[in-house]
PDB file of N, CA and C in Angstrom:
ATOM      1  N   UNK A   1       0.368 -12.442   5.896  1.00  0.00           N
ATOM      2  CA  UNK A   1       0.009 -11.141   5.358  1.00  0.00           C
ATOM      3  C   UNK A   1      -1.038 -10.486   6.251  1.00  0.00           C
ATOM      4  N   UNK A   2      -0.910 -10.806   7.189  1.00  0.00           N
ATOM      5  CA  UNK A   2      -2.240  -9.988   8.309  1.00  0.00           C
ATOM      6  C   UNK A   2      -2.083  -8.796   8.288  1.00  0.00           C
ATOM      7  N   UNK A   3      -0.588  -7.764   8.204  1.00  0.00           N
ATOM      8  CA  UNK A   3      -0.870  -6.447   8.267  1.00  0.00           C
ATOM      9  C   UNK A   3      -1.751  -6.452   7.121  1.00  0.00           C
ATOM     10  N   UNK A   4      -1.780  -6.118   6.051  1.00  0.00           N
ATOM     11  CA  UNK A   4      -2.714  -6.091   4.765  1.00  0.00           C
ATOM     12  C   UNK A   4      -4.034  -6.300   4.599  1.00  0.00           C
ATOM     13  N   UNK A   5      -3.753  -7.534   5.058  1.00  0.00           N
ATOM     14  CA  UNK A   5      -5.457  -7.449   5.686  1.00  0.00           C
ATOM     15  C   UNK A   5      -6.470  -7.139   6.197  1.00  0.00           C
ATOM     16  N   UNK A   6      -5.628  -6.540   7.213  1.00  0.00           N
ATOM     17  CA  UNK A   6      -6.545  -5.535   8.112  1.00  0.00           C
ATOM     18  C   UNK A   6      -6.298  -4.265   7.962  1.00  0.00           C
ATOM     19  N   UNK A   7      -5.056  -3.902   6.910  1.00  0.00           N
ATOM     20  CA  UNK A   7      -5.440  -2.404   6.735  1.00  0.00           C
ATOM     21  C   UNK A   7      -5.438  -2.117   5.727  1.00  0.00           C
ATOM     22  N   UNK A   8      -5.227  -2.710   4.667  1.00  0.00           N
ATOM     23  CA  UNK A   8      -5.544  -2.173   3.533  1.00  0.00           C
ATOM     24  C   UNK A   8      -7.084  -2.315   2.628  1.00  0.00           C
ATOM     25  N   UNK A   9      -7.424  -1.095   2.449  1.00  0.00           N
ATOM     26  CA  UNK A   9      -9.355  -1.242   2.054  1.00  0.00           C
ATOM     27  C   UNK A   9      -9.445  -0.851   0.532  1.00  0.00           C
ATOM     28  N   UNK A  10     -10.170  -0.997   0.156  1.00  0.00           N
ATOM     29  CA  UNK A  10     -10.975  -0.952  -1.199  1.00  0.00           C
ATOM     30  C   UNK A  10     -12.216  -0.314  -1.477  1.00  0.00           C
ATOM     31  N   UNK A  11     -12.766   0.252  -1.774  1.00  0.00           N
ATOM     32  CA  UNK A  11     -14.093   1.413  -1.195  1.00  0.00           C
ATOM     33  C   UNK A  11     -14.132   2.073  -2.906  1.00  0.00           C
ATOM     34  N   UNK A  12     -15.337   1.824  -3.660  1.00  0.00           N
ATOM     35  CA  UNK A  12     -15.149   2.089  -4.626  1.00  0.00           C
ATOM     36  C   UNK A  12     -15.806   4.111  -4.723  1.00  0.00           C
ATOM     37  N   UNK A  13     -16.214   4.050  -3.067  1.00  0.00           N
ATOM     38  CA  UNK A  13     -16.842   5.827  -2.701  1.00  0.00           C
ATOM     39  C   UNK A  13     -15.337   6.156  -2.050  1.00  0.00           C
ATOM     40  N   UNK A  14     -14.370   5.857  -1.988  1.00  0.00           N
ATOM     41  CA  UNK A  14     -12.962   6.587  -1.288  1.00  0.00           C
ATOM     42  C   UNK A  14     -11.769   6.177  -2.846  1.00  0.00           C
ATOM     43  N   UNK A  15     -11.293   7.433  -3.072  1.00  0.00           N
ATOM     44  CA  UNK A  15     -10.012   7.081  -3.741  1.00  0.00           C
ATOM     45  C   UNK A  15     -10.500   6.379  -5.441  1.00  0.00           C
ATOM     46  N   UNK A  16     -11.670   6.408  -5.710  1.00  0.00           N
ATOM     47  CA  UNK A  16     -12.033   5.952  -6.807  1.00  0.00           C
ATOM     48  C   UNK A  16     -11.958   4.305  -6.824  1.00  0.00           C
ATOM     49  N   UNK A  17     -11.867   3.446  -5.644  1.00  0.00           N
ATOM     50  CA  UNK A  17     -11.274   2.414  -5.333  1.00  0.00           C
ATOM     51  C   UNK A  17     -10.481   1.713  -5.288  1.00  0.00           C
ATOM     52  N   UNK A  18      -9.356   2.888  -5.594  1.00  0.00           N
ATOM     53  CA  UNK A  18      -7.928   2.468  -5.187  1.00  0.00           C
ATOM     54  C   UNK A  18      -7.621   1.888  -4.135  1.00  0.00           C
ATOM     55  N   UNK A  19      -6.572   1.226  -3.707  1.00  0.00           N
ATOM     56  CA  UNK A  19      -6.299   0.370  -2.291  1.00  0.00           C
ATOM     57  C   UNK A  19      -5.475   1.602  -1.402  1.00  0.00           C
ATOM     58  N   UNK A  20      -6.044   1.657  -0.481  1.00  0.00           N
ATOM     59  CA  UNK A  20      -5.919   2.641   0.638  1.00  0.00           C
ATOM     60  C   UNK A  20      -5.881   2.321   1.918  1.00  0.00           C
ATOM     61  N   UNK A  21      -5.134   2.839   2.851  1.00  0.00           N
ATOM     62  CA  UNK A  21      -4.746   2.841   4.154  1.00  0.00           C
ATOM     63  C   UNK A  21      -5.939   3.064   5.032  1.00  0.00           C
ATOM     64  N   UNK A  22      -6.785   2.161   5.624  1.00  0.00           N
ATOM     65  CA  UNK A  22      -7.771   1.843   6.540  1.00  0.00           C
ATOM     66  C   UNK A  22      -9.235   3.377   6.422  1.00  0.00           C
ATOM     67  N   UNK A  23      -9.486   2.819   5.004  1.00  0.00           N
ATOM     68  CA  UNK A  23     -10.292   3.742   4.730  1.00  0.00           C
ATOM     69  C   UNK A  23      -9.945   5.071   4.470  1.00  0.00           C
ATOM     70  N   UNK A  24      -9.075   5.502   5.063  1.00  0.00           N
ATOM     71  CA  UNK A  24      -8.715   7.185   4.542  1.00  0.00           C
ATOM     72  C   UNK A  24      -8.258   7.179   3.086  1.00  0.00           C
ATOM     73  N   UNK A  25      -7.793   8.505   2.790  1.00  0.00           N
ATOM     74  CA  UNK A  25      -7.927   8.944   1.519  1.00  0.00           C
ATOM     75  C   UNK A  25      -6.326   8.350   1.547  1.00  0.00           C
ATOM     76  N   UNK A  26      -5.675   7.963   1.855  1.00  0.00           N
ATOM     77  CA  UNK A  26      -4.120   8.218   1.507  1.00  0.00           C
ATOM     78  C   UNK A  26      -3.925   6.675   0.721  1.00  0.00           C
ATOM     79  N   UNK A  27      -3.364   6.638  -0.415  1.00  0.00           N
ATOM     80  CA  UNK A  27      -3.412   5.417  -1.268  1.00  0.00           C
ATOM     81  C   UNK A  27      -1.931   4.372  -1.102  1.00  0.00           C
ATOM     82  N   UNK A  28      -2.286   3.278  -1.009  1.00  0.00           N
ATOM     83  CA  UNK A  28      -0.879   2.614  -1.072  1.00  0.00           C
ATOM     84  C   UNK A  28      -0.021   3.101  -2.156  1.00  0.00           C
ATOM     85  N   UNK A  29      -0.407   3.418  -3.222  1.00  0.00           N
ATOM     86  CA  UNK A  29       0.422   3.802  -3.966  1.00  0.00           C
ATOM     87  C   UNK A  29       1.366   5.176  -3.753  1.00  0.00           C
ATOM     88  N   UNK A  30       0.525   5.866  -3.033  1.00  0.00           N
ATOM     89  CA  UNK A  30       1.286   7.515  -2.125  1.00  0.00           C
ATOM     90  C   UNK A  30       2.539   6.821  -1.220  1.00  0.00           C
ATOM     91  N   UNK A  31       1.983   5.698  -0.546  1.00  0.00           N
ATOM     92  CA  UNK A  31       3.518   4.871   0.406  1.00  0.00           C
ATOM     93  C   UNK A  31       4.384   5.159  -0.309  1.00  0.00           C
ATOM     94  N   UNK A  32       3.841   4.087  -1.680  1.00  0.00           N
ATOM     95  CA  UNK A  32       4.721   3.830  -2.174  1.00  0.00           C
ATOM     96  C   UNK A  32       6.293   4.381  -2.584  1.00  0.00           C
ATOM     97  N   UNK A  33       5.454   5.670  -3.637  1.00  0.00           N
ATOM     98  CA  UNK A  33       6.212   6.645  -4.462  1.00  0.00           C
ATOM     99  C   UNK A  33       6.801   7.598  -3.185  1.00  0.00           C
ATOM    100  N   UNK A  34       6.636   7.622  -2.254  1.00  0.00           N
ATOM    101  CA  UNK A  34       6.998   8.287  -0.753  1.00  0.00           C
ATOM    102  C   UNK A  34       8.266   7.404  -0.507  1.00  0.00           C
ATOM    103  N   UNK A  35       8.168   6.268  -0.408  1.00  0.00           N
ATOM    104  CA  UNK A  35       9.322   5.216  -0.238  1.00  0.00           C
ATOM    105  C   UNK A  35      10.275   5.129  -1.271  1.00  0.00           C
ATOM    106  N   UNK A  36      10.047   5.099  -2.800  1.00  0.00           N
ATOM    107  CA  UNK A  36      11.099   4.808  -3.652  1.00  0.00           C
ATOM    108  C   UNK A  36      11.344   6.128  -3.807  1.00  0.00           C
ATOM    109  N   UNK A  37      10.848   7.399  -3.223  1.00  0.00           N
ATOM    110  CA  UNK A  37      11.669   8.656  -3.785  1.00  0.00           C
ATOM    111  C   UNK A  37      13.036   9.225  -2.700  1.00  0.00           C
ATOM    112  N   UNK A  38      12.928   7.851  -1.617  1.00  0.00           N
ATOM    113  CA  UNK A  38      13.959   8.117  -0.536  1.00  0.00           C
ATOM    114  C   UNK A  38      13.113   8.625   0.648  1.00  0.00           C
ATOM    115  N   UNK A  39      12.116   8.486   1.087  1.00  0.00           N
ATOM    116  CA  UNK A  39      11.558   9.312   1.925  1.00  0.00           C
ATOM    117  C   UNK A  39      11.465   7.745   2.999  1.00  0.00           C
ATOM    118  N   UNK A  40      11.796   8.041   4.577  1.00  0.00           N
ATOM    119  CA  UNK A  40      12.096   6.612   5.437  1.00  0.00           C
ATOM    120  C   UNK A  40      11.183   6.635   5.732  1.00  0.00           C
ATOM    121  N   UNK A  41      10.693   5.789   6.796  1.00  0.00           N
ATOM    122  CA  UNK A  41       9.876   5.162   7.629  1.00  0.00           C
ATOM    123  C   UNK A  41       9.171   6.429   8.204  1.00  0.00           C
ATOM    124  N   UNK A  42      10.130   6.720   9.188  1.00  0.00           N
ATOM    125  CA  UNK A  42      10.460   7.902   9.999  1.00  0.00           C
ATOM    126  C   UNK A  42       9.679   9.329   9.394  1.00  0.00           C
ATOM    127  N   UNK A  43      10.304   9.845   8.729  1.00  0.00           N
ATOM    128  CA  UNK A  43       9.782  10.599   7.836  1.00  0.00           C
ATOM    129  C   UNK A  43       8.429  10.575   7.085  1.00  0.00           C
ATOM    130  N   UNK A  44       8.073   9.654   6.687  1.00  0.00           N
ATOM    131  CA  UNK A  44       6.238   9.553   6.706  1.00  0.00           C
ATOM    132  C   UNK A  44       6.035   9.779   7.427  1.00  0.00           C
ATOM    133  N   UNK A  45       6.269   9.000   8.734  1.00  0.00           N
ATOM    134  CA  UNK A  45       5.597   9.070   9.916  1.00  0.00           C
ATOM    135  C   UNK A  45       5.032  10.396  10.679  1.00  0.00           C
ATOM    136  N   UNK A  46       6.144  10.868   9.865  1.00  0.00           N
ATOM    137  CA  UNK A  46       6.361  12.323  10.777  1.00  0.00           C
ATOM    138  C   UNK A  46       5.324  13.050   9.933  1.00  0.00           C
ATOM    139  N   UNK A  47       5.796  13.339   8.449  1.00  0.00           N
ATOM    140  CA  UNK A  47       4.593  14.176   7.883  1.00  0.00           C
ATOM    141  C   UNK A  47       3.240  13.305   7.618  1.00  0.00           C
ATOM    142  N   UNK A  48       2.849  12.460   8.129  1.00  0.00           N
ATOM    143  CA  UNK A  48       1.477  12.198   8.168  1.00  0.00           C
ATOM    144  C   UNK A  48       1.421  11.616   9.483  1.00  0.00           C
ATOM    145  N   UNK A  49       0.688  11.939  10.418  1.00  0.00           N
ATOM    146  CA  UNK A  49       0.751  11.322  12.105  1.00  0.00           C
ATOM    147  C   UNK A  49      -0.517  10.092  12.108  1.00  0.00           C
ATOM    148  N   UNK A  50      -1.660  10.641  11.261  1.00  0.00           N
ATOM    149  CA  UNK A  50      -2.314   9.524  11.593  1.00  0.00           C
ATOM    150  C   UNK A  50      -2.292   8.669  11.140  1.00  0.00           C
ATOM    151  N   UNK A  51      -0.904   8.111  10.365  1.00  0.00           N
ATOM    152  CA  UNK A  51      -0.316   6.712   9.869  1.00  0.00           C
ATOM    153  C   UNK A  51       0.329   5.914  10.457  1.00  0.00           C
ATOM    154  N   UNK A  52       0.397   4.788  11.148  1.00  0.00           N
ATOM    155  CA  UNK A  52       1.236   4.023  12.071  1.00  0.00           C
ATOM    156  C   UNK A  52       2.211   3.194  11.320  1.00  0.00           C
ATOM    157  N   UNK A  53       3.460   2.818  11.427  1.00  0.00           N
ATOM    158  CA  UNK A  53       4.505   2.069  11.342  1.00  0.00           C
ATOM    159  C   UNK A  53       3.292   0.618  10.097  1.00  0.00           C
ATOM    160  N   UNK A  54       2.756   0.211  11.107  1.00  0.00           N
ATOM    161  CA  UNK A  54       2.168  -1.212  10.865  1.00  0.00           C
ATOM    162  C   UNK A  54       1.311  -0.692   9.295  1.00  0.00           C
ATOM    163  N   UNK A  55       1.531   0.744   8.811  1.00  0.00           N
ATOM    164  CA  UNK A  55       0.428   0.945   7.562  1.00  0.00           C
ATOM    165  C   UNK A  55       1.230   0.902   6.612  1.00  0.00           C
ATOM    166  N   UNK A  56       2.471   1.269   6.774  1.00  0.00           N
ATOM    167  CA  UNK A  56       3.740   1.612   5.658  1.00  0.00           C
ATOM    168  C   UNK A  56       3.677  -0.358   5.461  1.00  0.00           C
ATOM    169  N   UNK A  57       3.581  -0.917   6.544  1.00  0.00           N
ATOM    170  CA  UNK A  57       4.217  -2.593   6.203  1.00  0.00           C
ATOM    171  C   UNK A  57       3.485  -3.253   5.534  1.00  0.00           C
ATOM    172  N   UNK A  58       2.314  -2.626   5.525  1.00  0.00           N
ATOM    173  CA  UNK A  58       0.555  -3.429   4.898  1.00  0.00           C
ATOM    174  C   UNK A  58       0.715  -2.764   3.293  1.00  0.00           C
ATOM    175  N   UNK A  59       1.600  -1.798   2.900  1.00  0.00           N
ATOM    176  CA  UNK A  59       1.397  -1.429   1.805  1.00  0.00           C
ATOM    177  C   UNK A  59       2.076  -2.063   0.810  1.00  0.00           C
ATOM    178  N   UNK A  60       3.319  -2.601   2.097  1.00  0.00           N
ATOM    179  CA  UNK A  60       4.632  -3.243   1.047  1.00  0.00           C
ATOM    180  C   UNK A  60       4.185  -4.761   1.061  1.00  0.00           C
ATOM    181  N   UNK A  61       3.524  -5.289   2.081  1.00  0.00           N
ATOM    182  CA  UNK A  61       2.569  -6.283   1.893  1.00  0.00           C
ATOM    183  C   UNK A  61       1.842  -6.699   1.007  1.00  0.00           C
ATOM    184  N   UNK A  62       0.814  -5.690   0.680  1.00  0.00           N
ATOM    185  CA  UNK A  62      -0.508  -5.875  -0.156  1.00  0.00           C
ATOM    186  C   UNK A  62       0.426  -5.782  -1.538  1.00  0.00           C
ATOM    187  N   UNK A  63       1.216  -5.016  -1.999  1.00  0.00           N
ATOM    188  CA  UNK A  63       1.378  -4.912  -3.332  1.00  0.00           C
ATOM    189  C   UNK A  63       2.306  -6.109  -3.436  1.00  0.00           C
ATOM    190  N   UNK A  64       3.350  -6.809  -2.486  1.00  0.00           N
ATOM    191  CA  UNK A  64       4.013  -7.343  -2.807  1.00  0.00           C
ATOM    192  C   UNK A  64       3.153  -9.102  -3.525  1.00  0.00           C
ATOM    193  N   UNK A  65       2.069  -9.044  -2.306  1.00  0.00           N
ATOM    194  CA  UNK A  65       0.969  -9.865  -2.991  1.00  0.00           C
ATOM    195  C   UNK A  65       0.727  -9.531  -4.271  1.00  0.00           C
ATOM    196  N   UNK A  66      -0.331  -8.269  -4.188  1.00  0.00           N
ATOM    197  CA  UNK A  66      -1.188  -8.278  -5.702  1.00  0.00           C
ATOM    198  C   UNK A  66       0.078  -8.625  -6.744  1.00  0.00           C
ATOM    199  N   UNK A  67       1.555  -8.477  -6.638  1.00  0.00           N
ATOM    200  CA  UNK A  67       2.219  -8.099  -7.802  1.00  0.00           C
ATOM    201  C   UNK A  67       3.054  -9.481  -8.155  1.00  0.00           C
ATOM    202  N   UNK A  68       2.859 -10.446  -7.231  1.00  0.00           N
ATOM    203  CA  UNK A  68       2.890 -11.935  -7.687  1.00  0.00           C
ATOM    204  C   UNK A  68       2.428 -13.128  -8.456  1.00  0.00           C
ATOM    205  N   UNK A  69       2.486 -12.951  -9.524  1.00  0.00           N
ATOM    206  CA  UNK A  69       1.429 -13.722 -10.087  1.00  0.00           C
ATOM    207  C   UNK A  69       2.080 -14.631 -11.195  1.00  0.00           C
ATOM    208  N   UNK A  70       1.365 -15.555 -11.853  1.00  0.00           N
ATOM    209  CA  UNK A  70       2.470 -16.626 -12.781  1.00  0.00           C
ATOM    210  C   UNK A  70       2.653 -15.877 -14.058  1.00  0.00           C
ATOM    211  N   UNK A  71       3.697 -16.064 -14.705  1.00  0.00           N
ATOM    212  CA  UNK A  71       3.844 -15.989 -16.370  1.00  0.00           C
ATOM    213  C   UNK A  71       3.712 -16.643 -16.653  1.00  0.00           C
ATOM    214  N   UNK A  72       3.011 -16.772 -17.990  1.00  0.00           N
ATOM    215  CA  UNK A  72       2.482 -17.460 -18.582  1.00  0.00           C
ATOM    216  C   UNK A  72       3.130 -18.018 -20.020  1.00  0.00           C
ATOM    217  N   UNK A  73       4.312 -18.469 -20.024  1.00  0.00           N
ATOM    218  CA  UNK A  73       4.738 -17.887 -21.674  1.00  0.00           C
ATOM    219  C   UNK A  73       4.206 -18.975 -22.898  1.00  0.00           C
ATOM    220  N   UNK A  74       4.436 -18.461 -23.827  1.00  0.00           N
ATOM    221  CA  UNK A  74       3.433 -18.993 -25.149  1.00  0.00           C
ATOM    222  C   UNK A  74       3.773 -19.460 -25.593  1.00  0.00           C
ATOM    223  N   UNK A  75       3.509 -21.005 -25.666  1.00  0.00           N
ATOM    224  CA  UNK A  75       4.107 -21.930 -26.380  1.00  0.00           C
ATOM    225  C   UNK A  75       4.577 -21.696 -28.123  1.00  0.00           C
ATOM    226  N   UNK A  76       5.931 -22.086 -28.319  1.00  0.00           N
ATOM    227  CA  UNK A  76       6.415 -21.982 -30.138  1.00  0.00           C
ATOM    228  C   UNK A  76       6.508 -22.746 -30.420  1.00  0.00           C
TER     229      UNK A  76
END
């Protein structure tokens, strides 16, 4: 997970401390909803320039982490 690591930040003075793309204002979650609404690689790229390839991969990274976690189910 090294892209993620190194670019995805936490800053509770940027974004309200949402997880964000190397300090700027733009939130993994903006990737995100940018990506599942059909919008490519390419196309970010294009309407935001100071985003590199390696930031879109840290986003699908980091969440694919945070969003792993055990169930727990309750014993009957």
């Amino acid at each position: 997970m090294t892209e993620a690591n190194s670019r995805i930040t936490i800053d509770p003075e940027v974004c309200g401390g949402r997880p964000c793309i190397r300090g700027m204002r733009i939130r993994v979650k903006e990737i995100l909803d940018m990506l599942a609404g059909g919008s490519t690689r390419a196309e970010i790229l294009a309407d935001y320039p100071y985003l590199e390839d390696g930031d879109i991969t840290a986003a699908l990274e980091f969440v694919s982490k945070v969003t792993d976690h055990p169930v727990i189910a309750a014993a009957e």
